[in-house]
C-alpha atoms as a PDB file:
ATOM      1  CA  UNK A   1      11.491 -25.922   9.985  1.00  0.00           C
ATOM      2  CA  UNK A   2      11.107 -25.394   5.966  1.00  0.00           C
ATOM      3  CA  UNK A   3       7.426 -24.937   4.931  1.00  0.00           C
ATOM      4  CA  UNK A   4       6.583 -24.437   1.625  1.00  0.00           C
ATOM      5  CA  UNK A   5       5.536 -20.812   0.216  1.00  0.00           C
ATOM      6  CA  UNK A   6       1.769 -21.722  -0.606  1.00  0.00           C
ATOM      7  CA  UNK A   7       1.267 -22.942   2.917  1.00  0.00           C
ATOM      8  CA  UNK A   8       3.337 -19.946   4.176  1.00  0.00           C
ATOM      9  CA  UNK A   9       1.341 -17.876   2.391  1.00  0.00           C
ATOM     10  CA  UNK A  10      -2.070 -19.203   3.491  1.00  0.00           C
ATOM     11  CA  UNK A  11      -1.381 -19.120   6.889  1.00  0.00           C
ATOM     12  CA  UNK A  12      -0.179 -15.503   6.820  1.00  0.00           C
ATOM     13  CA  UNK A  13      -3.368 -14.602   4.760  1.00  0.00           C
ATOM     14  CA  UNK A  14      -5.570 -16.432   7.789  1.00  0.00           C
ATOM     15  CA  UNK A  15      -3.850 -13.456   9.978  1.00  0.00           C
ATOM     16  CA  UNK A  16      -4.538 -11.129   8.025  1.00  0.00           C
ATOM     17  CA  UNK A  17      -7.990 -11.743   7.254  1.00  0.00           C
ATOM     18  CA  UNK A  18      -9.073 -12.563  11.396  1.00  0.00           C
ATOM     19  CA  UNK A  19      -6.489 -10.226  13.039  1.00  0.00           C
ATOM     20  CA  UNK A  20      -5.258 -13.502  14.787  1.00  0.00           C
ATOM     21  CA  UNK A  21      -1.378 -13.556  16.344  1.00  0.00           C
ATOM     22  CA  UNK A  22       0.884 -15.844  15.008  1.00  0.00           C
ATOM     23  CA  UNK A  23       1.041 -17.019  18.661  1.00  0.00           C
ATOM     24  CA  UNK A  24      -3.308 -18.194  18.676  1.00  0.00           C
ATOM     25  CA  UNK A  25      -3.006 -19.880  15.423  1.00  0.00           C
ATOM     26  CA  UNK A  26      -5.351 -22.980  15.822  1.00  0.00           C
ATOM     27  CA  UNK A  27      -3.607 -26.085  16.519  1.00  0.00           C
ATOM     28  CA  UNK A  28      -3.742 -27.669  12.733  1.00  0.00           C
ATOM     29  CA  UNK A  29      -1.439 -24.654  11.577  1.00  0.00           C
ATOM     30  CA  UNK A  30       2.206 -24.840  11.695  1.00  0.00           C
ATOM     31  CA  UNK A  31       4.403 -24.119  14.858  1.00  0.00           C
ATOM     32  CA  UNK A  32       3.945 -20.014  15.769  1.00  0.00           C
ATOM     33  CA  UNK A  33       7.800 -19.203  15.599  1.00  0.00           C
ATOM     34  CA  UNK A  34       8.081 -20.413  12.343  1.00  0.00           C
ATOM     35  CA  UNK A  35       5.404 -18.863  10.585  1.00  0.00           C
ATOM     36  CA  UNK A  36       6.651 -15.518  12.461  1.00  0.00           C
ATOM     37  CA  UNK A  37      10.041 -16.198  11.196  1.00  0.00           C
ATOM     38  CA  UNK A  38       8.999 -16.627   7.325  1.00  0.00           C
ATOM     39  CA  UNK A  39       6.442 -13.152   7.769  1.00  0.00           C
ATOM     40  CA  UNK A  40       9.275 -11.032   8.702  1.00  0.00           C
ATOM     41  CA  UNK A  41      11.636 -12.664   6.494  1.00  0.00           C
ATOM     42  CA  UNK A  42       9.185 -11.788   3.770  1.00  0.00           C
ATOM     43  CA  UNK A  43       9.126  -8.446   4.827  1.00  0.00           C
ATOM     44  CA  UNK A  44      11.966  -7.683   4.933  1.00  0.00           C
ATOM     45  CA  UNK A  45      13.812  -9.505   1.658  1.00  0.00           C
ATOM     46  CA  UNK A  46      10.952  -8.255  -0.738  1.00  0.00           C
ATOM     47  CA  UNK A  47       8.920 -11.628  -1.132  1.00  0.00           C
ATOM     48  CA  UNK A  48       5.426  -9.793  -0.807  1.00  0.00           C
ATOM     49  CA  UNK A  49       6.057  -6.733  -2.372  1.00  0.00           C
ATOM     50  CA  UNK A  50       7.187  -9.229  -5.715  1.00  0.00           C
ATOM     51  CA  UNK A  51       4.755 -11.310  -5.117  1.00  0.00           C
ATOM     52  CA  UNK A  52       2.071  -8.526  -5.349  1.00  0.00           C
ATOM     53  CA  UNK A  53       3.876  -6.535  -7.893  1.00  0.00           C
ATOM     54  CA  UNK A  54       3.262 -10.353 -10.007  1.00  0.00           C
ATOM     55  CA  UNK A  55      -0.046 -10.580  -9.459  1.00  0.00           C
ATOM     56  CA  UNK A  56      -0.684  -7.381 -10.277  1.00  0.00           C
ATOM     57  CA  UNK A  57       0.501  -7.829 -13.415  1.00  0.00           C
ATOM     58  CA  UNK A  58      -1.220 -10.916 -14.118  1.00  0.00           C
ATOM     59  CA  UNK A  59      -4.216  -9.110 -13.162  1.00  0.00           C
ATOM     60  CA  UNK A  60      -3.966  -6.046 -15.720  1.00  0.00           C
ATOM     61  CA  UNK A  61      -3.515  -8.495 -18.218  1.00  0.00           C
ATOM     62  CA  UNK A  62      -6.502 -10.164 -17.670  1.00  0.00           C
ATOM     63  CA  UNK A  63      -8.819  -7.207 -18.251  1.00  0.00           C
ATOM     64  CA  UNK A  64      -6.185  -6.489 -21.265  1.00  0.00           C
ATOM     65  CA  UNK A  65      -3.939  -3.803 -20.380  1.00  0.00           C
ATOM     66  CA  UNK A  66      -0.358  -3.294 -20.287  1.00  0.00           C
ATOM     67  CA  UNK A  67       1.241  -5.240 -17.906  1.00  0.00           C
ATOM     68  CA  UNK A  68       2.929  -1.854 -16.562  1.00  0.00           C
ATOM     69  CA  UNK A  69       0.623   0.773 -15.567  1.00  0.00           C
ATOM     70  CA  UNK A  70       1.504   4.642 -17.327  1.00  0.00           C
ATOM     71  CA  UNK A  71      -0.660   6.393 -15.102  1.00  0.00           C
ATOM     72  CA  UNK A  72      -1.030   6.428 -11.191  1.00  0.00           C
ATOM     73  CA  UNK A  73      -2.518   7.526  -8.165  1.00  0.00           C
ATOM     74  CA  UNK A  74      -1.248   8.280  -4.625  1.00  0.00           C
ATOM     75  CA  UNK A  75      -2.792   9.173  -1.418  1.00  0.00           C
ATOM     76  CA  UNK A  76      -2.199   8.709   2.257  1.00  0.00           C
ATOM     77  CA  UNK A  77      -4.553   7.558   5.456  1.00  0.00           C
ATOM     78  CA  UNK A  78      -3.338   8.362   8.986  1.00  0.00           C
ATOM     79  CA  UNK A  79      -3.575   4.568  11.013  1.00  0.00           C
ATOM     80  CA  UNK A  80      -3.528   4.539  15.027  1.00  0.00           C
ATOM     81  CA  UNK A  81      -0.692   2.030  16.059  1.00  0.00           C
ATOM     82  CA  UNK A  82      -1.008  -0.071  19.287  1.00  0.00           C
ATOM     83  CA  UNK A  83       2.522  -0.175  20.055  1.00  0.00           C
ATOM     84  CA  UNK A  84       5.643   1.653  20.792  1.00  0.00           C
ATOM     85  CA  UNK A  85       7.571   0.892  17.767  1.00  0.00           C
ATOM     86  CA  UNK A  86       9.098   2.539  15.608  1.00  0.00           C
ATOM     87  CA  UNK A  87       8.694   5.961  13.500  1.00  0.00           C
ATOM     88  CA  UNK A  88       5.568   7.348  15.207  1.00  0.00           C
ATOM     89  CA  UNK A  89       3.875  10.750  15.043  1.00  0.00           C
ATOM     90  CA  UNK A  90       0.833  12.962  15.288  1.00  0.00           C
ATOM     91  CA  UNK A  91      -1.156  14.082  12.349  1.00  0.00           C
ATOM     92  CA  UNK A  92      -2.303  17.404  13.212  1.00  0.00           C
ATOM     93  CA  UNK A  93      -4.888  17.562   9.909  1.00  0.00           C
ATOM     94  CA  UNK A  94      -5.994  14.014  11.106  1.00  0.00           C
ATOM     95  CA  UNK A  95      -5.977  14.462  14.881  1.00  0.00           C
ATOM     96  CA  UNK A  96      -4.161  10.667  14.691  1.00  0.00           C
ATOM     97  CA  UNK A  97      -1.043   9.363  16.512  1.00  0.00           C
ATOM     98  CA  UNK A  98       0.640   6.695  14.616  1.00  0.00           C
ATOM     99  CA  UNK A  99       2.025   6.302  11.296  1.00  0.00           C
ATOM    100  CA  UNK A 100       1.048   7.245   7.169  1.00  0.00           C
ATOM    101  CA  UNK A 101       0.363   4.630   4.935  1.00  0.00           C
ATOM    102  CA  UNK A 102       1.473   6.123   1.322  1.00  0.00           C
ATOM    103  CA  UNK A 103      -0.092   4.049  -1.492  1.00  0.00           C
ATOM    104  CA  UNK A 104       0.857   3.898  -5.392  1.00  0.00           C
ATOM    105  CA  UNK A 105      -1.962   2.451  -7.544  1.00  0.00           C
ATOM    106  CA  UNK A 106      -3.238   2.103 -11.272  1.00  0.00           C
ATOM    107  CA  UNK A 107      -5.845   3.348 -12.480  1.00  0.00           C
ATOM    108  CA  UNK A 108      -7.790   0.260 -11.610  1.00  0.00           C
ATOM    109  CA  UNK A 109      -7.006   0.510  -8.020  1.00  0.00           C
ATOM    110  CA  UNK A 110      -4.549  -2.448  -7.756  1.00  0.00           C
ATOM    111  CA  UNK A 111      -1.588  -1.739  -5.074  1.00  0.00           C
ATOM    112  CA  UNK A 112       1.519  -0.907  -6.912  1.00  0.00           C
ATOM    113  CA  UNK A 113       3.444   0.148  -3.745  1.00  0.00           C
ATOM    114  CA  UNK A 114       3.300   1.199  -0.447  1.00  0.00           C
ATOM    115  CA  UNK A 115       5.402   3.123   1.924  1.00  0.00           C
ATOM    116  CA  UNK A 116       5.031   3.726   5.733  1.00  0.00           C
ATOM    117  CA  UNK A 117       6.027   6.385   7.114  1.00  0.00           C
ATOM    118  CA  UNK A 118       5.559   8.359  10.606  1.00  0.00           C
ATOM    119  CA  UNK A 119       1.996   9.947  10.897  1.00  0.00           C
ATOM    120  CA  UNK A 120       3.538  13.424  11.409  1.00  0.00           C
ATOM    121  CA  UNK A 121       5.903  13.038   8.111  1.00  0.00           C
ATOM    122  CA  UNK A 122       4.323  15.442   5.492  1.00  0.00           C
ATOM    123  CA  UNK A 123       2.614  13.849   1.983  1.00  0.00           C
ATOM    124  CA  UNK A 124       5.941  15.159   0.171  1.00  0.00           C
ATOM    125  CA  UNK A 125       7.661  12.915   1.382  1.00  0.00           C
ATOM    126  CA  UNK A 126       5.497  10.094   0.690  1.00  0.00           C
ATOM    127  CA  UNK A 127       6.176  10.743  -2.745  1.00  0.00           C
ATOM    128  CA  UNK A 128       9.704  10.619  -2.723  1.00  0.00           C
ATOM    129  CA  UNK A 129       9.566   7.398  -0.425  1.00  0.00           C
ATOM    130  CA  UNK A 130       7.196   5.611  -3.221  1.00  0.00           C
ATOM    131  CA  UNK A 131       9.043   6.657  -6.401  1.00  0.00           C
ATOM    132  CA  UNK A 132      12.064   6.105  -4.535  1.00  0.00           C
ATOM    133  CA  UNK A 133      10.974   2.361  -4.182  1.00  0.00           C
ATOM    134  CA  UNK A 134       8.349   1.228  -6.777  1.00  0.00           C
ATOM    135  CA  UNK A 135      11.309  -0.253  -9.050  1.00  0.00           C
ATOM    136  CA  UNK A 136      12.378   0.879 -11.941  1.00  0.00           C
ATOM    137  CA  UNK A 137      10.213  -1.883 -14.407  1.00  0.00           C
ATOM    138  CA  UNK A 138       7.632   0.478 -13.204  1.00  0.00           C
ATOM    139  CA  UNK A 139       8.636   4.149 -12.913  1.00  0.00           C
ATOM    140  CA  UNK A 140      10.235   4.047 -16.663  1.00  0.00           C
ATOM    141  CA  UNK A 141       6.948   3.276 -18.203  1.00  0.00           C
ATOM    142  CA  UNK A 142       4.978   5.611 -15.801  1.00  0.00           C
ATOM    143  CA  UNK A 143       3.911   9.048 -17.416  1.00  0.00           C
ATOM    144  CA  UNK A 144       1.745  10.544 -15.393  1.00  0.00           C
ATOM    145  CA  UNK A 145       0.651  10.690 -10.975  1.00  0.00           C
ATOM    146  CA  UNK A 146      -3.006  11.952  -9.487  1.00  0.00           C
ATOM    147  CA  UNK A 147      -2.574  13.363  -5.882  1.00  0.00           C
ATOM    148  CA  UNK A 148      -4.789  15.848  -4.077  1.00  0.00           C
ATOM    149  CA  UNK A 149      -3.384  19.365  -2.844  1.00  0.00           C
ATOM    150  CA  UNK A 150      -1.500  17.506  -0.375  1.00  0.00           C
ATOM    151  CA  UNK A 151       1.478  16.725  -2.346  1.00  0.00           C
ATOM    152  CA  UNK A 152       0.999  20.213  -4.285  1.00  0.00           C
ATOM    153  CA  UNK A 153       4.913  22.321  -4.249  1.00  0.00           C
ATOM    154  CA  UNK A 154       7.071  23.056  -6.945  1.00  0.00           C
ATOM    155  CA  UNK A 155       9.492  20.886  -5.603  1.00  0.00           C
ATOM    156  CA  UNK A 156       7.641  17.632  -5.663  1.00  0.00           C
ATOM    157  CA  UNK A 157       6.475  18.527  -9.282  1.00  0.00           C
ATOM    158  CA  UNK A 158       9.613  19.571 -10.332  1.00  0.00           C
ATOM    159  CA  UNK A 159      11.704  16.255  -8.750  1.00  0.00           C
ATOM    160  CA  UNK A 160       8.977  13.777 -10.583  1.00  0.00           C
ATOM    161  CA  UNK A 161       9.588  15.531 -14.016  1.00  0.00           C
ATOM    162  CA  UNK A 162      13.718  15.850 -13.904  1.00  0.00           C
ATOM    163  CA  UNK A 163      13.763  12.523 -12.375  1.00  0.00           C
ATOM    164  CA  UNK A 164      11.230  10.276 -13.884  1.00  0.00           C
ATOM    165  CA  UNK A 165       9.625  12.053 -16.736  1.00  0.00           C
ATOM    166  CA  UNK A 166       6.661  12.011 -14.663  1.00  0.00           C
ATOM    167  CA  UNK A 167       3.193  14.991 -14.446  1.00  0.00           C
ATOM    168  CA  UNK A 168       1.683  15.558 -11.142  1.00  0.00           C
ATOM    169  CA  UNK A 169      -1.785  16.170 -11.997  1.00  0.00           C
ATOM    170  CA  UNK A 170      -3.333  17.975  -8.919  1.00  0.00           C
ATOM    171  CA  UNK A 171      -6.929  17.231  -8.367  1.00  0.00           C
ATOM    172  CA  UNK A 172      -8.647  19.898  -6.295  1.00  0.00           C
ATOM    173  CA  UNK A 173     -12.381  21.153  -6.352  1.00  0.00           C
ATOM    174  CA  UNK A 174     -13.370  23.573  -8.997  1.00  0.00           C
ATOM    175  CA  UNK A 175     -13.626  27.175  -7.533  1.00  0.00           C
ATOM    176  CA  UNK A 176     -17.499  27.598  -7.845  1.00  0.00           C
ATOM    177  CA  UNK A 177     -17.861  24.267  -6.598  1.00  0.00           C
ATOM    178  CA  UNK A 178     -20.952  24.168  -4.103  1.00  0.00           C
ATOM    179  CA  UNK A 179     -21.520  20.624  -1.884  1.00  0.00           C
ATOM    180  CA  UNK A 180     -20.044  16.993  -2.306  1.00  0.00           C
ATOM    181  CA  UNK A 181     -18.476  16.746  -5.758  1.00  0.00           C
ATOM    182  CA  UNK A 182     -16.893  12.742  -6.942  1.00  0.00           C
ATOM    183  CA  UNK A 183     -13.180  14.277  -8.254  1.00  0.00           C
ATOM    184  CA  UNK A 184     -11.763  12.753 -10.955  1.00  0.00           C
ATOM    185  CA  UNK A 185      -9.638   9.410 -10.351  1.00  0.00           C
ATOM    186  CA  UNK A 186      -9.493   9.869  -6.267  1.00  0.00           C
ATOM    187  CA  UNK A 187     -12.493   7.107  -6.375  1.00  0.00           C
ATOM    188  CA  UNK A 188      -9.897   4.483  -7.114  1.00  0.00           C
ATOM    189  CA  UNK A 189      -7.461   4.995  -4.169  1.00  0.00           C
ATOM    190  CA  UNK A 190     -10.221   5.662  -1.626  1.00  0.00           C
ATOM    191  CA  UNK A 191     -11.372   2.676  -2.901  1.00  0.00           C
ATOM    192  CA  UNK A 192      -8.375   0.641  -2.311  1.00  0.00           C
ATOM    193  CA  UNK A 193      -8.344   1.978   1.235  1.00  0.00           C
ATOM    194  CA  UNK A 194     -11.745   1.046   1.804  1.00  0.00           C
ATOM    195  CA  UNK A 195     -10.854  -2.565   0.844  1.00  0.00           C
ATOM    196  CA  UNK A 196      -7.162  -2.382   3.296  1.00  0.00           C
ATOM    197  CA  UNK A 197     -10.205  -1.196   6.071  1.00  0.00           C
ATOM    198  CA  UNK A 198     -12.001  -4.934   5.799  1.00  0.00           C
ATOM    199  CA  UNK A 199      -8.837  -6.716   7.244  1.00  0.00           C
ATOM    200  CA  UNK A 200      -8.720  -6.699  10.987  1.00  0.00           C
ATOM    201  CA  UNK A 201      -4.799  -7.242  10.980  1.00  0.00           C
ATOM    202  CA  UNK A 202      -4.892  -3.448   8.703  1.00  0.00           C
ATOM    203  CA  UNK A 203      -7.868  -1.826  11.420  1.00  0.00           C
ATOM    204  CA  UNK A 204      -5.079  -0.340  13.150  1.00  0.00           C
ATOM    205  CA  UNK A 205      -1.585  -0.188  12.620  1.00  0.00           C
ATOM    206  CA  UNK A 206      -0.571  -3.361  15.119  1.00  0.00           C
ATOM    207  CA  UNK A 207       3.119  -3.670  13.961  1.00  0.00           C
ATOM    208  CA  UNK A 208       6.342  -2.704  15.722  1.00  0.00           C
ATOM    209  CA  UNK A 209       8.287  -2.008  12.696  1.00  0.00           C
ATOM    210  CA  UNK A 210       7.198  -0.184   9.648  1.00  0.00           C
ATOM    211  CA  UNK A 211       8.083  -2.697   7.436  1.00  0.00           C
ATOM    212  CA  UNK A 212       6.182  -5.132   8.970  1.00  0.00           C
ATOM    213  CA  UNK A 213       2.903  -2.731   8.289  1.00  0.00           C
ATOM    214  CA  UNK A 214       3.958  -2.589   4.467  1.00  0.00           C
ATOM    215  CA  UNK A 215       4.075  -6.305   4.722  1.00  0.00           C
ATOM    216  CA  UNK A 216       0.728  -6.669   5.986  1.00  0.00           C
ATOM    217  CA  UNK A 217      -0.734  -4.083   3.315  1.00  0.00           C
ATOM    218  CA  UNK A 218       0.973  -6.324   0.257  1.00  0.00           C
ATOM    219  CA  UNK A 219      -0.528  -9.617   1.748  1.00  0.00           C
ATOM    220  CA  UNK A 220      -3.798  -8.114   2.013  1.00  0.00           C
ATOM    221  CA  UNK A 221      -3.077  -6.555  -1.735  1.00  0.00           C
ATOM    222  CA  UNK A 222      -2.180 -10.177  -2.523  1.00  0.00           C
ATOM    223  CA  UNK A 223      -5.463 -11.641  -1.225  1.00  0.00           C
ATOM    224  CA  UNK A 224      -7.394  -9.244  -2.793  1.00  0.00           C
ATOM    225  CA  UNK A 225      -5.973 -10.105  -6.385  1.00  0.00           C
ATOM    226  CA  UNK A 226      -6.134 -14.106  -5.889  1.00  0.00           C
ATOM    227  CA  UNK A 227     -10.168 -13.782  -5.359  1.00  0.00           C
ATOM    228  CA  UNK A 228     -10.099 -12.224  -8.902  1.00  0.00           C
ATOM    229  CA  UNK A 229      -9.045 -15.491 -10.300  1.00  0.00           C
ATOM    230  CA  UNK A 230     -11.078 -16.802 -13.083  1.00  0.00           C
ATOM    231  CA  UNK A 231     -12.831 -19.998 -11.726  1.00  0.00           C
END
């Protein structure tokens, strides 16, 4: 059965949104194999991460900046999966079991990619995973990266400059810092976080396969953009 993207798309995003299983889609919606069949086929040919990478473009514009970002910021949040799929850990830091979602965004918080990894994988590695796959449209234009102390190491520093022309700016506390301090640009990841939290589907980490999860976080990315829409 061929449905069109838009309904493909709508359906997914009802999913999303209610944490509902392709298999207790209401009645109206299409048959659950086939909608299961186009998610993972979008998940695994690129459709949502271009999709996403699209809108957020179109977005950027709209409040009139470039259309690719120069600056960025990463972070990671430890997700409990469900399942016994693949790439699994334990965070000790976190206390979690599960897997590491590794997010890119601009400085206005819009996804730019994502990257999931196992929970015990360290925040190094994130970094190599993202860079690795945000596309090169992005990464030549990209100048500078704000992490916390987690992704601090010569290495990582070192790899971004020789390999992308790219500063790791390191955002830590200040040394005579006393009580709960906002550091610079860490708002705007949290905050995208904080927005993956409001999607049932993204509570937990429900998906067998990795790719799957990344899926999930560009649809939600994707939803997120479309309510910006002018009316």
């Amino acid at each position: 059965m061929t449905l069109p993207l838009r309904a493909v798309v709508e359906v997914i995003l009802y999913g999303v949104v209610t944490g509902c299983q392709s298999t207790n889609l209401p009645g109206e919606y299409p048959n659950p194999k086939s909608v299961f069949y186009h998610v993972r086929k979008g998940c695994r040919d690129g459709t949502w991460q271009r999709i996403n990478r699209a809108r957020v473009w179109l977005e950027r514009r709209r409040v009139r900046r470039w259309a690719r970002p120069s600056g960025g910021v990463v972070d990671s949040q430890s997700a409990k999966t469900v399942t016994n799929g693949e790439q699994r850990g334990y965070d000790g830091h976190k206390q979690v079991k599960g897997r590491k979602r590794h997010l890119m965004t601009d400085t206005l918080g819009n996804l730019l990619e994502v990257v999931v990894l196992a929970a015990n994988r360290p925040d190094s590695a994130g970094v190599y995973a993202l860079l690795t796959k945000v596309g090169r449209t992005v990464s030549l234009r990209l100048r500078k990266l704000w992490a916390h102390k987690g992704y601090q190491g010569e290495d990582v520093r070192t790899w971004l400059q020789d390999e992308f022309q790219i500063d790791l700016e390191i955002v830590t506390a200040e040394p005579d810092q006393v009580g709960f301090v906002v550091q610079p640009r860490r708002p705007v990841v949290e905050r995208s976080f904080a927005g993956l939290g409001q999607y049932r589907r993204l509570s937990k980490d429900y998906e067998r396969c990795p790719l799957s999860s990344e899926g999930m976080i560009y649809l939600a990315s994707i939803r997120t953009l479309l309510k910006r829409l002018p009316d």
